[in-house]
C-alpha atoms as a PDB file:
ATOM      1  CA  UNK A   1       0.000   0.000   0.000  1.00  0.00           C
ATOM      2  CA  UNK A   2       1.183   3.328  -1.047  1.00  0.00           C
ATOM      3  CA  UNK A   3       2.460   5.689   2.147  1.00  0.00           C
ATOM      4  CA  UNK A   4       0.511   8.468   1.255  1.00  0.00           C
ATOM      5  CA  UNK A   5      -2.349   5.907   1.477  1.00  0.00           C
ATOM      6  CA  UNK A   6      -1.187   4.626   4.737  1.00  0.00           C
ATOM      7  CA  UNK A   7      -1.209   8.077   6.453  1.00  0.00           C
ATOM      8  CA  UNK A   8      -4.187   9.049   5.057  1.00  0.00           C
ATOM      9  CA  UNK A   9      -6.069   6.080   6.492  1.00  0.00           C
ATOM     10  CA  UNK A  10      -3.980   6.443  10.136  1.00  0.00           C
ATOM     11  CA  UNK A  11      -5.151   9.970  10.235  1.00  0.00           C
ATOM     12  CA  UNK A  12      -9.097   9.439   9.458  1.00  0.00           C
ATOM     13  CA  UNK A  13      -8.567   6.644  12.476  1.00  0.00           C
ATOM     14  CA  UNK A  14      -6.965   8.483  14.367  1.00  0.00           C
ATOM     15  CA  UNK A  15      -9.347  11.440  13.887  1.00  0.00           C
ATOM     16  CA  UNK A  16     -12.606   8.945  14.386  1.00  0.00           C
ATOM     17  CA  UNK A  17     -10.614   8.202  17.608  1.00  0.00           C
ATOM     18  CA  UNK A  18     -10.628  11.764  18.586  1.00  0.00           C
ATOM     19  CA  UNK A  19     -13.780  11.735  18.112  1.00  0.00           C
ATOM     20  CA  UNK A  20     -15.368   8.815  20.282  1.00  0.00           C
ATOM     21  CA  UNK A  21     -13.151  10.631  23.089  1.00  0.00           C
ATOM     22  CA  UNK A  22     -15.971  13.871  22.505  1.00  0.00           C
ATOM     23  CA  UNK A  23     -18.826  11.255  22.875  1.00  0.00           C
ATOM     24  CA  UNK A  24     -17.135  10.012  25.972  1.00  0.00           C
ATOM     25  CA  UNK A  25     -17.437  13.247  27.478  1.00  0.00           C
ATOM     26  CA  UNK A  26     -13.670  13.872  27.746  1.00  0.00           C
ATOM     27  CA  UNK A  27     -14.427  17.333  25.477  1.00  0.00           C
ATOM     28  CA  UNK A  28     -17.687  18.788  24.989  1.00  0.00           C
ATOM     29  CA  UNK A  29     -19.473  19.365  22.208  1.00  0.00           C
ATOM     30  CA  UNK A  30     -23.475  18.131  20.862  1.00  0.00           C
ATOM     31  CA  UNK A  31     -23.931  14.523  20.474  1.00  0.00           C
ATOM     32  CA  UNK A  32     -25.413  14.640  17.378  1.00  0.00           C
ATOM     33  CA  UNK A  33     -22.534  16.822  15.528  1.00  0.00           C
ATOM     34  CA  UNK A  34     -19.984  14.395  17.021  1.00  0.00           C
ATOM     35  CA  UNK A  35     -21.704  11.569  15.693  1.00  0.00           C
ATOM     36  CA  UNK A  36     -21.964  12.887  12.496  1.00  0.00           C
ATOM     37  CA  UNK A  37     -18.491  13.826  11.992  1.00  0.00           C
ATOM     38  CA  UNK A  38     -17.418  10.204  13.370  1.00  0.00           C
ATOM     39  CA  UNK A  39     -19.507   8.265  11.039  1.00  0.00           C
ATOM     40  CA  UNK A  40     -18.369  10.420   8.349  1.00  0.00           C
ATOM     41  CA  UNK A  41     -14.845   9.707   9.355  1.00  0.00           C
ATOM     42  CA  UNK A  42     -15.254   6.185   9.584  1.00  0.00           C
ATOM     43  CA  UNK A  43     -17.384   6.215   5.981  1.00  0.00           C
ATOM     44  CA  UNK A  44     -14.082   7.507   4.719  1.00  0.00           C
ATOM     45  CA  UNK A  45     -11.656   5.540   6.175  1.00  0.00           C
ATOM     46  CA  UNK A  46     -13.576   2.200   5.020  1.00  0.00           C
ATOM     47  CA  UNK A  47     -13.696   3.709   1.361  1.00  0.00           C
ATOM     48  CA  UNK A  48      -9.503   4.265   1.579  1.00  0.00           C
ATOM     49  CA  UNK A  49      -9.719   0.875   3.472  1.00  0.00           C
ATOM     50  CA  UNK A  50     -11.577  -1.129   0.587  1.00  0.00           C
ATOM     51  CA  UNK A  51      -9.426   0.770  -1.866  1.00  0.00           C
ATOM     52  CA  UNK A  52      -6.470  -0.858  -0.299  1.00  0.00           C
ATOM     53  CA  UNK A  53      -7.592  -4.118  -0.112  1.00  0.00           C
ATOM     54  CA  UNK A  54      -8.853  -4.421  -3.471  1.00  0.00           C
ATOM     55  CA  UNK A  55      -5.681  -3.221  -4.581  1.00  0.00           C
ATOM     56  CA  UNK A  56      -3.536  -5.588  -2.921  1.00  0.00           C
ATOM     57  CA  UNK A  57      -6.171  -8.372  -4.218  1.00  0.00           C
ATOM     58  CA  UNK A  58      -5.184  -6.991  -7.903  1.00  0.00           C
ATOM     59  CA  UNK A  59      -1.597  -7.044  -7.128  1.00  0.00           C
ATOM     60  CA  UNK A  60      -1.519 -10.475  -5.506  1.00  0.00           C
ATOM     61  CA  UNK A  61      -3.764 -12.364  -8.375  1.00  0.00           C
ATOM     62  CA  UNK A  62      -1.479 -10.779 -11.116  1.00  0.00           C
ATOM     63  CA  UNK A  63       1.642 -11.680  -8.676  1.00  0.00           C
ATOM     64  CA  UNK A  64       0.817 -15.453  -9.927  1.00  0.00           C
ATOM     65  CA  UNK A  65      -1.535 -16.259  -6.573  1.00  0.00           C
ATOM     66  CA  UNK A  66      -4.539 -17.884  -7.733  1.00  0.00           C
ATOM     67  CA  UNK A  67      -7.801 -15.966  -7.488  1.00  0.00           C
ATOM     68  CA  UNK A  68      -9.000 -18.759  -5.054  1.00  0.00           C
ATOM     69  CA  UNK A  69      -6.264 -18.123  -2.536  1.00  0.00           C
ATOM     70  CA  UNK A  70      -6.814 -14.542  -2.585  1.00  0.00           C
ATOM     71  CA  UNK A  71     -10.542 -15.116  -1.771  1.00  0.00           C
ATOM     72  CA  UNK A  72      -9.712 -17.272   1.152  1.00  0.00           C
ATOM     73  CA  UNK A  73      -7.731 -14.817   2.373  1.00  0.00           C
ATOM     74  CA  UNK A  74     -10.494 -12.234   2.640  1.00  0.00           C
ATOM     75  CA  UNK A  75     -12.725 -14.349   3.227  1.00  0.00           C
ATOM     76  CA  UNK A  76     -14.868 -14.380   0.063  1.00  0.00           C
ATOM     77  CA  UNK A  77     -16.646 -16.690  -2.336  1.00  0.00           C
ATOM     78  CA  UNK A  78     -14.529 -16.278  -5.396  1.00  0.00           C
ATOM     79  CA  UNK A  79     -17.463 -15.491  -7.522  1.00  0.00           C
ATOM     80  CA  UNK A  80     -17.943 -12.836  -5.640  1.00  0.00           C
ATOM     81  CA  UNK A  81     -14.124 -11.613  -5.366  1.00  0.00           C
ATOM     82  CA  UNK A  82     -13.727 -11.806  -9.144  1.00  0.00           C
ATOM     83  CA  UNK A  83     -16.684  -9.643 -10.032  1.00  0.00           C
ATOM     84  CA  UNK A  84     -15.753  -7.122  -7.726  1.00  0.00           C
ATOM     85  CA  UNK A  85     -12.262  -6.678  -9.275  1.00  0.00           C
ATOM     86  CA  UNK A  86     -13.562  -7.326 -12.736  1.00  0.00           C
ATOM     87  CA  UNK A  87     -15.646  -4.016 -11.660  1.00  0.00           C
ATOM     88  CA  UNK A  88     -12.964  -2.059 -10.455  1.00  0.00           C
ATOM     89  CA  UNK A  89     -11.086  -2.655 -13.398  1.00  0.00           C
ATOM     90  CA  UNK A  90     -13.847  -1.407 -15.383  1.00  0.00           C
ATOM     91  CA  UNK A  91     -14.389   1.619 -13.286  1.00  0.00           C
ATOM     92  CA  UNK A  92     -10.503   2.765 -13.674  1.00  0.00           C
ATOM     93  CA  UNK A  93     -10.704   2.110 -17.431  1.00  0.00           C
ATOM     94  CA  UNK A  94      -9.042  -1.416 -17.019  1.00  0.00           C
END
């Protein structure tokens, strides 16, 4: 995974951390604004998230590991796992 990948999922965590501290009461601040801002962190980070993984996926099956090894490894039918990066290939012009 890229670095400038890595840091921006580590901050959107880290911010989503800051955040839960706010609903703990540690700094004040509406409940409903905090929650907002969390879930919109966390919306993020699981977009860079699946981003990542998909691209390791890519890299790994055209590394030489078969497709069905890959879908073990997340936990996937491979149906499933191969229509999902046929998709992303089509959606990046692939």
């Amino acid at each position: 995974m890229p670095a400038e990948q890595r840091r921006l999922i580590t901050s959107a965590i880290d911010s989503a951390e800051e955040q839960l501290l706010q609903l703990r009461g540690v700094q004040t601040g509406p409940t409903a604004e905090v929650a907002r801002r969390l879930l919109r962190g966390l919306g993020h980070s699981a977009g860079l998230i699946e981003a990542a993984w998909k691209r390791t996926a890519v890299a790994a099956v055209n590394g030489g590991v078969p497709l069905q090894e890959v879908a073990r490894w997340v936990d996937m039918p491979v149906e499933v796992l191969s229509q999902m990066l046929t998709a992303g290939r089509q959606e990046n012009g692939g």
